[in-house]
Each structure stands twice: as C-alpha cells, then as structure tokens.
N, C-alpha and C. Protein backbone atom coordinates (compact mmCIF):
# COMPACT_ATOMS: atom_id res chain seq x y z
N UNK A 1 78.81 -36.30 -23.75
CA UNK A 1 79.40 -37.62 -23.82
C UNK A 1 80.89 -37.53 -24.14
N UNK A 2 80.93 -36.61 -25.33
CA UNK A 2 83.09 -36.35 -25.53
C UNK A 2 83.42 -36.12 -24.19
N UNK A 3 83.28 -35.33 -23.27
CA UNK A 3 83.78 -34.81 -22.60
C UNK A 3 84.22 -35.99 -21.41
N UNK A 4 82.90 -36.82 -21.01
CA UNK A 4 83.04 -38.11 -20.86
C UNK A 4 83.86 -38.89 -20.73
N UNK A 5 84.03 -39.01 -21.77
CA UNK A 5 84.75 -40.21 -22.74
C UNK A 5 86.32 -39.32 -22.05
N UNK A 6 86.57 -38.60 -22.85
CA UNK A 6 87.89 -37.86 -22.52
C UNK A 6 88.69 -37.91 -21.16
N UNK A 7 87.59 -37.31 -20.13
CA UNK A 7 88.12 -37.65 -19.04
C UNK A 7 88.01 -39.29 -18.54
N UNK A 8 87.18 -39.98 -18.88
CA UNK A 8 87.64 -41.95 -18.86
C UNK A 8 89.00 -41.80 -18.93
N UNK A 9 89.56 -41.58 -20.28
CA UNK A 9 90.74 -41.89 -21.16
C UNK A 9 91.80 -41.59 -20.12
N UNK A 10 91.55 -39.88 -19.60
CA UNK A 10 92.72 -39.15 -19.11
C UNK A 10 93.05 -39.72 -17.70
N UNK A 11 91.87 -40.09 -16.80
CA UNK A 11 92.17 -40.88 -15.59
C UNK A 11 92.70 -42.21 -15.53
N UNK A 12 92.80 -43.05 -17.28
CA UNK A 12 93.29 -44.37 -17.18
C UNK A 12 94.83 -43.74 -17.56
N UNK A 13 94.96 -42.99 -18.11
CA UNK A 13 96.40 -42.52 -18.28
C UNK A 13 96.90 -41.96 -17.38
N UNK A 14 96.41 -41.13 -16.24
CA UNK A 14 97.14 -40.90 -15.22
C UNK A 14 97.42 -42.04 -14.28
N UNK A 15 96.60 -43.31 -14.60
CA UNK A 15 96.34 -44.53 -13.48
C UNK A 15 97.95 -45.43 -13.78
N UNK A 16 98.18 -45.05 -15.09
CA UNK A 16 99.17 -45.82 -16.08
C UNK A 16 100.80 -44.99 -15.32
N UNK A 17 100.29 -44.14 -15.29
CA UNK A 17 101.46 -43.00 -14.78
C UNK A 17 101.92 -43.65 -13.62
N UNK A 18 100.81 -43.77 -12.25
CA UNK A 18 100.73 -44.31 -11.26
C UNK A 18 101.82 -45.51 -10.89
N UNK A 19 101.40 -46.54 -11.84
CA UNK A 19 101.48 -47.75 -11.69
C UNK A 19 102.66 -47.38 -12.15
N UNK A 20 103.57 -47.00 -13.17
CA UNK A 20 104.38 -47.22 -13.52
C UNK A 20 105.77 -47.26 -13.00
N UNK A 21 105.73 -45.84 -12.01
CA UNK A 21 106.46 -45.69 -10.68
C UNK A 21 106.97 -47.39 -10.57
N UNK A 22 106.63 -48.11 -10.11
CA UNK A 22 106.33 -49.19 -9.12
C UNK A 22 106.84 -50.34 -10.20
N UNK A 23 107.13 -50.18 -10.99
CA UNK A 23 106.99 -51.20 -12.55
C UNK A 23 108.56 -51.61 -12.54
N UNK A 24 108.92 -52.82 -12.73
CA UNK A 24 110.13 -53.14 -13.15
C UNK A 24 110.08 -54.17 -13.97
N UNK A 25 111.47 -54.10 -15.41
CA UNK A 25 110.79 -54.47 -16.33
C UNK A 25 110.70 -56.05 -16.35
N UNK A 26 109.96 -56.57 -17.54
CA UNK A 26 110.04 -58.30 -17.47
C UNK A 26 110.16 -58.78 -18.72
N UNK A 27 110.21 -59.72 -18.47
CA UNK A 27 110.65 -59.82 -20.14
C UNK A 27 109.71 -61.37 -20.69
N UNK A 28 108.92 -60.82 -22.24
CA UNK A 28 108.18 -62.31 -22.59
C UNK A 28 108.19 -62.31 -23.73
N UNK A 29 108.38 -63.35 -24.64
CA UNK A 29 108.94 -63.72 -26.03
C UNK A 29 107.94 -64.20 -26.99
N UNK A 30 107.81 -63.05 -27.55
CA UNK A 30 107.06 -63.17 -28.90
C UNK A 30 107.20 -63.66 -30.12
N UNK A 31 108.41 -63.68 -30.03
CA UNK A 31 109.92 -64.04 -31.68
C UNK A 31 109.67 -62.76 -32.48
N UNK A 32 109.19 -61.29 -32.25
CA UNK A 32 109.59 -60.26 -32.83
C UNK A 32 110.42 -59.46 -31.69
N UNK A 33 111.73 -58.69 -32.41
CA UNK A 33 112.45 -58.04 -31.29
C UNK A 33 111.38 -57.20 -30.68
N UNK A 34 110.79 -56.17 -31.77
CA UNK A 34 110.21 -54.67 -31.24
C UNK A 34 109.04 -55.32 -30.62
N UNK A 35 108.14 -56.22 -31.03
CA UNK A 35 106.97 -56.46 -29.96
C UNK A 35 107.73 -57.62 -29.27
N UNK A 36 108.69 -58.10 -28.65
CA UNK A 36 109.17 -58.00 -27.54
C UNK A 36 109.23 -56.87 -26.43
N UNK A 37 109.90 -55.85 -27.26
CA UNK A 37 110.08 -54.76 -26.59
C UNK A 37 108.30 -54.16 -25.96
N UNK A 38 107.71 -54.19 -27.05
CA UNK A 38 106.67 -53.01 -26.79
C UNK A 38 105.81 -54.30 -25.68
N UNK A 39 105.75 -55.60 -25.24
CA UNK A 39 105.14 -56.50 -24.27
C UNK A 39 105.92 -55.95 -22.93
N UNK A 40 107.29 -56.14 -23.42
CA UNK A 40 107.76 -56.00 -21.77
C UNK A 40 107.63 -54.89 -20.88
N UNK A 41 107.47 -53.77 -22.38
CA UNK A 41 107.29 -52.24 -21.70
C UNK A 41 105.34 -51.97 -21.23
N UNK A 42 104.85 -52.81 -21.56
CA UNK A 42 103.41 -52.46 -21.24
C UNK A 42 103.50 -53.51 -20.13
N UNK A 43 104.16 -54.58 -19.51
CA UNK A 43 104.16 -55.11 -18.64
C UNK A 43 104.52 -54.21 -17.38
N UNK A 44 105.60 -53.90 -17.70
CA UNK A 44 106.47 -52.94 -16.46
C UNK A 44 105.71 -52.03 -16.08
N UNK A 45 104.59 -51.53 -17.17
CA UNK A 45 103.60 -50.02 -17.02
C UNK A 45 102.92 -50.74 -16.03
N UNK A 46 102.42 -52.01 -16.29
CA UNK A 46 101.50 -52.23 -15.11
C UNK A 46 101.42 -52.36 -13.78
N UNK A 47 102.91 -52.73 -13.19
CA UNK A 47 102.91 -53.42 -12.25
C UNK A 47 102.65 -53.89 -11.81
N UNK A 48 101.77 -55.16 -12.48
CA UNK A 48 101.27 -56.18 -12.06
C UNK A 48 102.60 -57.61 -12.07
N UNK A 49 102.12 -58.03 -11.08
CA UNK A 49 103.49 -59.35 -10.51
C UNK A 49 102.99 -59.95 -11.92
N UNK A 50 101.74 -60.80 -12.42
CA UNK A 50 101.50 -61.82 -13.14
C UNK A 50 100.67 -61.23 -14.15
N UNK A 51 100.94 -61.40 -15.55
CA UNK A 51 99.86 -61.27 -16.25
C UNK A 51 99.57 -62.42 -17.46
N UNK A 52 98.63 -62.34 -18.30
CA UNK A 52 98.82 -63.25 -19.14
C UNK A 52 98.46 -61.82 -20.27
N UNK A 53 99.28 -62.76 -21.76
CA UNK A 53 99.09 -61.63 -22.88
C UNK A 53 97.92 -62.61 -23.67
N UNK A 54 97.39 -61.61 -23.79
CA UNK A 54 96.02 -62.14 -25.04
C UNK A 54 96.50 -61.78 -26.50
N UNK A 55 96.88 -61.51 -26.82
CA UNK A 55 97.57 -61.19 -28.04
C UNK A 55 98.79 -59.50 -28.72
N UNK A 56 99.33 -59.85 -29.19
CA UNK A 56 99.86 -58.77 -30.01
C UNK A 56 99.87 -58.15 -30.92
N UNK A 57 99.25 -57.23 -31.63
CA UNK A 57 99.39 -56.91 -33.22
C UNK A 57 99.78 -55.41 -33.67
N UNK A 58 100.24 -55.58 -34.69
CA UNK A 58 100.87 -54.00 -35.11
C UNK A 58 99.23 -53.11 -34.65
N UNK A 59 100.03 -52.11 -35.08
CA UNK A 59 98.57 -50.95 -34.48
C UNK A 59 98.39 -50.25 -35.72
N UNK A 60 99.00 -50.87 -36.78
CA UNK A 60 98.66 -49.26 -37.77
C UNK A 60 99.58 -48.38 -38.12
N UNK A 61 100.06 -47.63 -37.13
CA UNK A 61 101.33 -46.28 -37.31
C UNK A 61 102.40 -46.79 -36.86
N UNK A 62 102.66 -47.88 -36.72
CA UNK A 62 104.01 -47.65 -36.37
C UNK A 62 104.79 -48.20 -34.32
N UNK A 63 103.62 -49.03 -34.10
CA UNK A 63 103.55 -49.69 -33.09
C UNK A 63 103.18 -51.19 -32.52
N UNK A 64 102.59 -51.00 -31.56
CA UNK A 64 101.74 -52.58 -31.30
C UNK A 64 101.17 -52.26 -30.25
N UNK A 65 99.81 -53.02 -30.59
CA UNK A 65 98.82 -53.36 -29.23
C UNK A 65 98.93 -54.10 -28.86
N UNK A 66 99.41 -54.30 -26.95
CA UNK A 66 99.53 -55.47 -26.74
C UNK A 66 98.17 -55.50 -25.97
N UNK A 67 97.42 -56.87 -25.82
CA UNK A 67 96.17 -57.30 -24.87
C UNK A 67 96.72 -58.23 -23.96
N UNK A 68 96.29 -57.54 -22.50
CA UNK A 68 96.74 -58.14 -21.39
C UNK A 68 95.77 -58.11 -20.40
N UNK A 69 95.47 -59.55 -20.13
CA UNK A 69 94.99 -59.56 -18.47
C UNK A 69 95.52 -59.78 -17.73
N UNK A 70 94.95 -59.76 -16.35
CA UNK A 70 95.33 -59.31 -15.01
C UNK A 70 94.65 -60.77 -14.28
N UNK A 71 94.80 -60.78 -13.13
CA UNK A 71 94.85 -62.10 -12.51
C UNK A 71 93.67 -61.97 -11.96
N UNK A 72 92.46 -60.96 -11.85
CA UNK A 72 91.31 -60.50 -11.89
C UNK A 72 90.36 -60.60 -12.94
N UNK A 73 91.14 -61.20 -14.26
CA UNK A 73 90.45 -61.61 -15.55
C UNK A 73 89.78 -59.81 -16.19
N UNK A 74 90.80 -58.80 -15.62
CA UNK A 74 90.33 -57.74 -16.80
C UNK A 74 91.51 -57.45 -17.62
N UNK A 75 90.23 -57.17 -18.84
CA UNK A 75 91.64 -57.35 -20.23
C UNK A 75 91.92 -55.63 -20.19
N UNK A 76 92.82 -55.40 -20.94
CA UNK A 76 93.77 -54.39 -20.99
C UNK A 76 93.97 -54.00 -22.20
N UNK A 77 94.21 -52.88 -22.86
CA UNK A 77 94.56 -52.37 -24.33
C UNK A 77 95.97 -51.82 -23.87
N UNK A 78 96.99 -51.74 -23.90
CA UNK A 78 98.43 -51.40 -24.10
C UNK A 78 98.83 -50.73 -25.46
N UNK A 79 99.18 -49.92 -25.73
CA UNK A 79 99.61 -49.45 -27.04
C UNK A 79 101.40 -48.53 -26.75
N UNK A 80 102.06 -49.74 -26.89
CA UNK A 80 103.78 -48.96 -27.19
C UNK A 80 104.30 -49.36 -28.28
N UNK A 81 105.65 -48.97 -28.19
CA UNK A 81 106.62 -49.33 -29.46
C UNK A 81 107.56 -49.77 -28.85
N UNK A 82 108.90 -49.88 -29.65
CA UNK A 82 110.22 -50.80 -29.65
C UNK A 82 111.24 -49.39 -29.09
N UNK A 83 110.62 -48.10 -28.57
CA UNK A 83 111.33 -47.54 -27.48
C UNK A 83 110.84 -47.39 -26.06
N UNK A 84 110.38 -48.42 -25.87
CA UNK A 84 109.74 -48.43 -24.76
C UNK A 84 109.03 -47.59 -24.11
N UNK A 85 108.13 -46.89 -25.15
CA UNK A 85 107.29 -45.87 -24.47
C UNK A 85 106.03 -46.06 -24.63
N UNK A 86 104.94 -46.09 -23.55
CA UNK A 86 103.59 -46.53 -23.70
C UNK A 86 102.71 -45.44 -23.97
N UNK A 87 102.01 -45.32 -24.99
CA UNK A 87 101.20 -44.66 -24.94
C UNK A 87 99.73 -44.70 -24.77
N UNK A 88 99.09 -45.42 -24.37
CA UNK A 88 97.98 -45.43 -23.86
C UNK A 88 98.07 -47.06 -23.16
N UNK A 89 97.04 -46.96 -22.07
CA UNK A 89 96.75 -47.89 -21.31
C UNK A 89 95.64 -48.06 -20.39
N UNK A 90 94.75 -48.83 -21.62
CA UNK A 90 92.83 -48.47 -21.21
C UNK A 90 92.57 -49.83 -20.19
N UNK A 91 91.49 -49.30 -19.49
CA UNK A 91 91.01 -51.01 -19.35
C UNK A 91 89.97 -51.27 -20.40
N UNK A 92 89.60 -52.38 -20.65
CA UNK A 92 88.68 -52.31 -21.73
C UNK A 92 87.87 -53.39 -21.02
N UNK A 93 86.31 -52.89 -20.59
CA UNK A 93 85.60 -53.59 -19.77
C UNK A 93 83.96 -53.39 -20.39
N UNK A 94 83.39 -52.56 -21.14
CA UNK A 94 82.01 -53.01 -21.31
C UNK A 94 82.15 -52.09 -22.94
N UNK A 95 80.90 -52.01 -23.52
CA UNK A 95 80.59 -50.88 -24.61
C UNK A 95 80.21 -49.63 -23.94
N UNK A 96 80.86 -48.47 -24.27
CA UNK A 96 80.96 -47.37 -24.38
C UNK A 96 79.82 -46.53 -24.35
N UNK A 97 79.05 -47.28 -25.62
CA UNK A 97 77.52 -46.38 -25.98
C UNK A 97 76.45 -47.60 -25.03
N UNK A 98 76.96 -48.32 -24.70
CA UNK A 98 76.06 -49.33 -23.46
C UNK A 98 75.03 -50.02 -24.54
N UNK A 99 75.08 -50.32 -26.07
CA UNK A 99 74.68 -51.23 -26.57
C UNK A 99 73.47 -50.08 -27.11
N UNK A 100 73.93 -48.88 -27.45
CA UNK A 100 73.13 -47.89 -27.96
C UNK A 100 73.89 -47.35 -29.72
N UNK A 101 75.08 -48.14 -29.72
CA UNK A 101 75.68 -47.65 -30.64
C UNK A 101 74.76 -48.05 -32.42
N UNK A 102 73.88 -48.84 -32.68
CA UNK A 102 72.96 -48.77 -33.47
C UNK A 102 72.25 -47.36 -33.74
N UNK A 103 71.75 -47.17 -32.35
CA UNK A 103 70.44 -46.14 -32.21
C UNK A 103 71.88 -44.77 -32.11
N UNK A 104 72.49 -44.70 -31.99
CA UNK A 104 73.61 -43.37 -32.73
C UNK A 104 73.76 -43.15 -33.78
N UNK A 105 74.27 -44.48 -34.52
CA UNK A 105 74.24 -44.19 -35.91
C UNK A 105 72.99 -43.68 -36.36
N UNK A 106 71.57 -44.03 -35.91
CA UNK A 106 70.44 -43.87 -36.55
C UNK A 106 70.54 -42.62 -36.55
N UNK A 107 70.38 -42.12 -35.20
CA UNK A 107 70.64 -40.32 -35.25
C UNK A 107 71.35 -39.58 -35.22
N UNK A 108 72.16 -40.28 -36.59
CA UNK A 108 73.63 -39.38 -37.21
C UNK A 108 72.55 -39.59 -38.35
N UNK A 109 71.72 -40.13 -38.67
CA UNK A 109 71.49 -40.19 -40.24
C UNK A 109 71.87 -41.53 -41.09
N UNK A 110 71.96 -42.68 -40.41
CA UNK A 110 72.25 -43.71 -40.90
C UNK A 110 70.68 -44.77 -40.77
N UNK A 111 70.21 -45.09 -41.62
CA UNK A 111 68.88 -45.28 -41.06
C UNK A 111 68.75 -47.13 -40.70
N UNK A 112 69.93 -47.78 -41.01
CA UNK A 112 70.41 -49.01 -40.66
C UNK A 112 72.06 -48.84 -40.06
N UNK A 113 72.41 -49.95 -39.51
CA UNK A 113 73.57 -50.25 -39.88
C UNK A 113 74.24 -51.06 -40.51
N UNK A 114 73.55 -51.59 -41.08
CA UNK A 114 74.17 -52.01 -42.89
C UNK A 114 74.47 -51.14 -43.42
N UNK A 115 73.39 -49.73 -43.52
CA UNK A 115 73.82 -49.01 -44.75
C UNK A 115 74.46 -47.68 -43.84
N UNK A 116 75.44 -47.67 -42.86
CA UNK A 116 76.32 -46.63 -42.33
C UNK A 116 77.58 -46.80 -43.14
N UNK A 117 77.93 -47.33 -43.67
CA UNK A 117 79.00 -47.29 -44.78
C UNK A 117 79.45 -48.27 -45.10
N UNK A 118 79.26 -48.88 -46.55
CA UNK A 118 79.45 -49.41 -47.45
C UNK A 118 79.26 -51.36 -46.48
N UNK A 119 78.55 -51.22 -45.83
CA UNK A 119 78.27 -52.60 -45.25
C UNK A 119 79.37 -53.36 -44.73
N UNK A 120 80.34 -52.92 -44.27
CA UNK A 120 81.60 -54.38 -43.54
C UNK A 120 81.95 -53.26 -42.35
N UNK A 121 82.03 -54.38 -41.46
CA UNK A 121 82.01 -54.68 -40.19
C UNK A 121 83.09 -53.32 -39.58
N UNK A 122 84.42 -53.33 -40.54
CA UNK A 122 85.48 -52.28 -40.12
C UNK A 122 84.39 -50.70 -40.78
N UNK A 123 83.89 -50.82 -41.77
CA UNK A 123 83.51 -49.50 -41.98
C UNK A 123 82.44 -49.10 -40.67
N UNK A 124 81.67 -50.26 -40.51
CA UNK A 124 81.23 -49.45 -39.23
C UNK A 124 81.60 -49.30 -38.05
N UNK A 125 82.62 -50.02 -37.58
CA UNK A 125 83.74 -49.34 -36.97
C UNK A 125 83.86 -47.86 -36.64
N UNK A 126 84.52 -47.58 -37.87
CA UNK A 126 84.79 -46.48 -38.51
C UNK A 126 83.95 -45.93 -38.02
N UNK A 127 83.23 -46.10 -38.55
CA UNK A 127 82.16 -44.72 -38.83
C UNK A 127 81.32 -44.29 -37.11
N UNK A 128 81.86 -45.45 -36.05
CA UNK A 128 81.32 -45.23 -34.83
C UNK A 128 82.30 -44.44 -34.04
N UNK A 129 83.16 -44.99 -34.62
CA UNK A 129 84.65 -44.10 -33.56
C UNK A 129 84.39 -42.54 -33.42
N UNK A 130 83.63 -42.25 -34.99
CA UNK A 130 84.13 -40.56 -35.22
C UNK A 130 82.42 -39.72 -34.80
N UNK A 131 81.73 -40.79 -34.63
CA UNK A 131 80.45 -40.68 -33.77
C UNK A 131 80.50 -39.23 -32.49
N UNK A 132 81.40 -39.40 -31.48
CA UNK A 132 81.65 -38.37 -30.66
C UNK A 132 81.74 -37.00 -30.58
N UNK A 133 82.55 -36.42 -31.44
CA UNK A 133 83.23 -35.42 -31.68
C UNK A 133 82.29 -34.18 -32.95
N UNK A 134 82.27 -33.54 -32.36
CA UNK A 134 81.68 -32.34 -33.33
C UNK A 134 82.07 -31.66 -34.22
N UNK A 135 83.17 -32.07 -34.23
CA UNK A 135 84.69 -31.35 -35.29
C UNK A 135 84.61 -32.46 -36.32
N UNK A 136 85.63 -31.73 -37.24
CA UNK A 136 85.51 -32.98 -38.25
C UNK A 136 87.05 -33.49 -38.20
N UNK A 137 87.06 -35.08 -38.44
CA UNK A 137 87.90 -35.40 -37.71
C UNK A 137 88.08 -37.01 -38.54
N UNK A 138 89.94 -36.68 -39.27
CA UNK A 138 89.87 -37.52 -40.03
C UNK A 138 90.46 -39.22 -39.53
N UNK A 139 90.29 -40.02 -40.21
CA UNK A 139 90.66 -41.52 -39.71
C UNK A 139 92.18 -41.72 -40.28
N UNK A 140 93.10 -41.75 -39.83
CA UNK A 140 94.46 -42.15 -40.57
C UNK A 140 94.56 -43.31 -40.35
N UNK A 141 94.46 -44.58 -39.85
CA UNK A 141 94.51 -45.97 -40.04
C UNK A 141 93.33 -46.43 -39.25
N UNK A 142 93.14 -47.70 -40.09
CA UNK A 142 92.16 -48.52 -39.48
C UNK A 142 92.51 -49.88 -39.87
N UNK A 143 92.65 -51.10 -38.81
CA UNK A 143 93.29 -52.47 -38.54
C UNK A 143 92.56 -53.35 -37.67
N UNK A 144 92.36 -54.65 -38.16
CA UNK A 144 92.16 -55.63 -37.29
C UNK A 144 92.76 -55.42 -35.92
N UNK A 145 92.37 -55.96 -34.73
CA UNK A 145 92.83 -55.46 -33.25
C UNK A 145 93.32 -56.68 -32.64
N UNK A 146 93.27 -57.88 -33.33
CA UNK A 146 93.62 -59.23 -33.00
C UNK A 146 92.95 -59.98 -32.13
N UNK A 147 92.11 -59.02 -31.68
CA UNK A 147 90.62 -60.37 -31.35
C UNK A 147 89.28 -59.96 -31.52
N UNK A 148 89.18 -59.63 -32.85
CA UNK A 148 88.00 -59.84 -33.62
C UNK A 148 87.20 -58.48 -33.89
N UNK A 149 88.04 -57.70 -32.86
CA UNK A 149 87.75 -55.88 -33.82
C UNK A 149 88.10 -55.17 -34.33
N UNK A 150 88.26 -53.70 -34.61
CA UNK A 150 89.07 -53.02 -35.11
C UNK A 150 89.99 -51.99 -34.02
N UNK A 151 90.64 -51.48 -34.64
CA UNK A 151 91.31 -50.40 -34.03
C UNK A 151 91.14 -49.36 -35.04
N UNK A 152 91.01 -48.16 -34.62
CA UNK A 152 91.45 -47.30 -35.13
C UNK A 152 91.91 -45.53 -34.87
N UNK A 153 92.73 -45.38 -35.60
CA UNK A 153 93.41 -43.82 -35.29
C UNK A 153 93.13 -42.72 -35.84
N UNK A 154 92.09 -41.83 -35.23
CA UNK A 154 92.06 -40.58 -35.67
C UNK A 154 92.93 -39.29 -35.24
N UNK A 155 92.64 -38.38 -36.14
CA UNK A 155 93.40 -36.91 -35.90
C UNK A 155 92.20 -35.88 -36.36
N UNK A 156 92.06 -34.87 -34.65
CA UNK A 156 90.98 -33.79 -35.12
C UNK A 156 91.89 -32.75 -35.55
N UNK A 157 91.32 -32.02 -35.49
CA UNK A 157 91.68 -29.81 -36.00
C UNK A 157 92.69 -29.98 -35.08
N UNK A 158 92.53 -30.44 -34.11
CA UNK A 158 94.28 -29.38 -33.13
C UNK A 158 95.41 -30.47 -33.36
N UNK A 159 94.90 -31.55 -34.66
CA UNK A 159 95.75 -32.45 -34.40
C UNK A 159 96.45 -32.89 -33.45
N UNK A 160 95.04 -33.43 -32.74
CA UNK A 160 95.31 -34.42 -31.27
C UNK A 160 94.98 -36.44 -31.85
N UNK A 161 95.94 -36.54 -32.22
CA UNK A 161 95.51 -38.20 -32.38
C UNK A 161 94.64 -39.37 -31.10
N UNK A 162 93.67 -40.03 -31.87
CA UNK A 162 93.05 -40.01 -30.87
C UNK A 162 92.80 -41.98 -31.48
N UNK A 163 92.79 -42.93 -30.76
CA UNK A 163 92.73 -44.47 -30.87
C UNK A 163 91.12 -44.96 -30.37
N UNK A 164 90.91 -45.30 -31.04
CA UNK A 164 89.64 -45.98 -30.83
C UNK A 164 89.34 -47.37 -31.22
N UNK A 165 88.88 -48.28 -30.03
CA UNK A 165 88.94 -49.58 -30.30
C UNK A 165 87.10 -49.78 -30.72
N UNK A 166 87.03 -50.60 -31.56
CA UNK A 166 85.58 -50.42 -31.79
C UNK A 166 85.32 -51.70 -33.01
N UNK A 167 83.70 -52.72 -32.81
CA UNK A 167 83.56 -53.39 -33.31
C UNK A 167 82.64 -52.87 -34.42
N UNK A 168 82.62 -53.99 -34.93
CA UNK A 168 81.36 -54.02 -36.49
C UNK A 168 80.26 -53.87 -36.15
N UNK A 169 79.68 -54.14 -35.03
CA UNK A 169 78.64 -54.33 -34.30
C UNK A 169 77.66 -52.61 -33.49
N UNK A 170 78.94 -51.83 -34.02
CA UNK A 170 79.13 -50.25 -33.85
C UNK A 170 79.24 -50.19 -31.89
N UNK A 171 80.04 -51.08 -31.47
CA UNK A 171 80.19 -51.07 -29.94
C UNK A 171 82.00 -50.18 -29.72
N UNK A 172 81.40 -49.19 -29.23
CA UNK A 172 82.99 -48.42 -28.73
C UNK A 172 83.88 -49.49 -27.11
N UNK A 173 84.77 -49.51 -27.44
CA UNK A 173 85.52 -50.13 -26.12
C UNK A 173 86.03 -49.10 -25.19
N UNK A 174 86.97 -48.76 -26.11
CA UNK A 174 87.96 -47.60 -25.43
C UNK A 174 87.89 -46.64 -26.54
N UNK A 175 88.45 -44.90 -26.38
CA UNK A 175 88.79 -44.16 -26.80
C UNK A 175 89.32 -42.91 -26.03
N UNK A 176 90.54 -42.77 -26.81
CA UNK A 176 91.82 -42.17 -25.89
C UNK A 176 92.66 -41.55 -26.69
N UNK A 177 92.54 -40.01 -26.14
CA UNK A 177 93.69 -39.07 -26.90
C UNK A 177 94.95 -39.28 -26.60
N UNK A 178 95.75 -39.57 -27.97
CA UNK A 178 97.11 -39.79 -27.52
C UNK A 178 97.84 -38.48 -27.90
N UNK A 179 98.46 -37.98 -26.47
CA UNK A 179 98.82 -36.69 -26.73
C UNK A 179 100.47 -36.38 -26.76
N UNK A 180 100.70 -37.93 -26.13
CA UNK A 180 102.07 -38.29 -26.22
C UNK A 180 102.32 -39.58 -24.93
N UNK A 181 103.50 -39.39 -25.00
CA UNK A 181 103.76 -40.74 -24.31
C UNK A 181 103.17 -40.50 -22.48
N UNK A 182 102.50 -41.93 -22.01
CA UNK A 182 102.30 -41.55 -21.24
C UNK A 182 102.99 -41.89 -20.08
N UNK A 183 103.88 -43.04 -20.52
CA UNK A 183 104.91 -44.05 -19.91
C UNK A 183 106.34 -43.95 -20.48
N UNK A 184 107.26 -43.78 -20.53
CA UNK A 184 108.57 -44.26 -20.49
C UNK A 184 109.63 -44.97 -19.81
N UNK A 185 109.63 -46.36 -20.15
CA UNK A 185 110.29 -47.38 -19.07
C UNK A 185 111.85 -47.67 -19.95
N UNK A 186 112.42 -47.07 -18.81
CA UNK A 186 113.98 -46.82 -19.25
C UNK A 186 114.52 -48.29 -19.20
N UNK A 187 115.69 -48.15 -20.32
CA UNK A 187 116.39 -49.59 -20.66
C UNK A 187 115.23 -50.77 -21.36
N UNK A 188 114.20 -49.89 -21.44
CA UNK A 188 113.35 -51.12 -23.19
C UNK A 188 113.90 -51.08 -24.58
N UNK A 189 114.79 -50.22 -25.00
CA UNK A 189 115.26 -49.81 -25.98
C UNK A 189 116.10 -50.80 -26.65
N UNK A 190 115.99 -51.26 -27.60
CA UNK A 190 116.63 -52.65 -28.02
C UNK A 190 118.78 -51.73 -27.53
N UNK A 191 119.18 -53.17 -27.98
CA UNK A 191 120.82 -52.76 -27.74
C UNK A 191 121.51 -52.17 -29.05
C-alpha cells in the first residue's frame, strides 16, 4: 500500500510539473500579502482558465494550503508559500483506505477508534496518517485543514517530510512526500 500511495503522490506531482509549463500567473485577494502570494502561485500551477478557492489556511511550518476547485467540481490540496513555490499539488477525490481506515487501526492494535489515541478527532488523524509506513516516523505539526480536517506533517529516517490530509473519522485523503519544491512560478515573490 506505501508504495501505492507514493507513487499516487509522485504522478500528481509530476502532473503539477506538467501543468505548470502552461501556467500564467493571476492574481486573487485574500487581505494577507503571503497567502495572496501562495493562491496566485497554486493558481498559475494549475493552469486552469477558472477556478474557485475553497479556502486558505496556514499549514503548520511555515506556509498555506490553498483548496481549489476546478470547473469540473474537483477539489484540490495546493500547498505553497509567499515565494512562490508549490510544493505539493494533490487532487483530493475519495478515502485512501476506501472506508477501511477503522478496520486498520484495529489491526495496528487499536481495538476501537475511540481508544486509538486519547479520543479527539485530530489524534486520530494522527494516528492514521503514520498508519502506512514501517519505519518509525515522527509527526512535526498537526492543524485544522479549513474544512473540517486535519493536516498533517511528518518526517521519516531519511528525513523525507511527508503531508497528510486526514479526518477524525481515520479517512486518509491525500499523502505526499515533500521532497522539495515541485513548482516554481517566477515573479510570485512579494516586491
């Protein structure tokens, strides 16, 4: 299933690569400079003529997620900053574990999911993101996602940071090694 998952991630990031070619930038007003910046630069990644933004929120380290659909009604995870560089760009279209993420936790050893850690909604989150991976592999932030889940950022052994969007409900969305930027859209850079 990592392996899976991994290559999902790596073909939406080369898709991001793709599109970006083709991208020129646009500009939409949030009333923050830097998530100004980090909207217009996940816009331009897309190259899509029209989109609508579903929301914006810091990410945790030092960025913002922007949520964007497409004129096809699929939503989008965007994750840049205020230098206009995108680093990931998922589609985010069903659960991950296909509505199995209960029966995972069970056979991790969680014999509810109430009691997978300490009972709230972000701990099990948590505790689903790091579900995958056979390594041990720590969580450096975990944040509201601005419509009603979490986000969160891990780092394994080769210290590869890795984002995982994921509800209380223990449903994975997306998860995606960020290994560095996968976009850079020149002239986002405030003045």
């Amino acid at each position: 299933m990592f392996k899976t998952l991994k290559t999902f991630a790596l073909a939406a990031a080369a898709s991001a690569v793709l599109l970006a070619g083709q991208a020129q930038a646009q500009t939409f007003t949030t009333g923050f400079d830097d998530a100004d910046i980090a909207v217009s630069t996940c816009w331009a990644a897309t190259g899509f003529a029209s989109i609508d933004i579903e929301g914006v929120v810091h990410d945790g380290v030092g960025g913002f997620v922007v949520w964007i659909s497409d004129t096809d009604e699929t939503l989008y995870l965007c994750n840049a900053d205020a230098t206009g560089t995108v680093y990931a760009f998922d589609p985010v279209s069903h659960d991950m574990f296909n509505g199995k993420g209960q029966d995972a936790l069970g056979e991790a050893g969680f014999t509810e999911i109430s009691t997978a850690v300490s009972e709230t909604p972000q701990a099990v989150a948590n505790t689903i993101c790091t579900l995958p991976f056979d390594e041990t592999i720590e969580i450096v932030a975990s944040v509201p996602d601005g419509l009603g889940d979490y986000l969160i950022w891990m780092v394994d052994g080769d210290e590869t940071y890795w984002m995982c969007n994921a509800s209380g409900e223990a449903q994975v969305y997306t998860l995606t090694p960020i290994d560095g930027a996968v976009v850079t859209i020149e002239g986002m850079q405030q003045a």
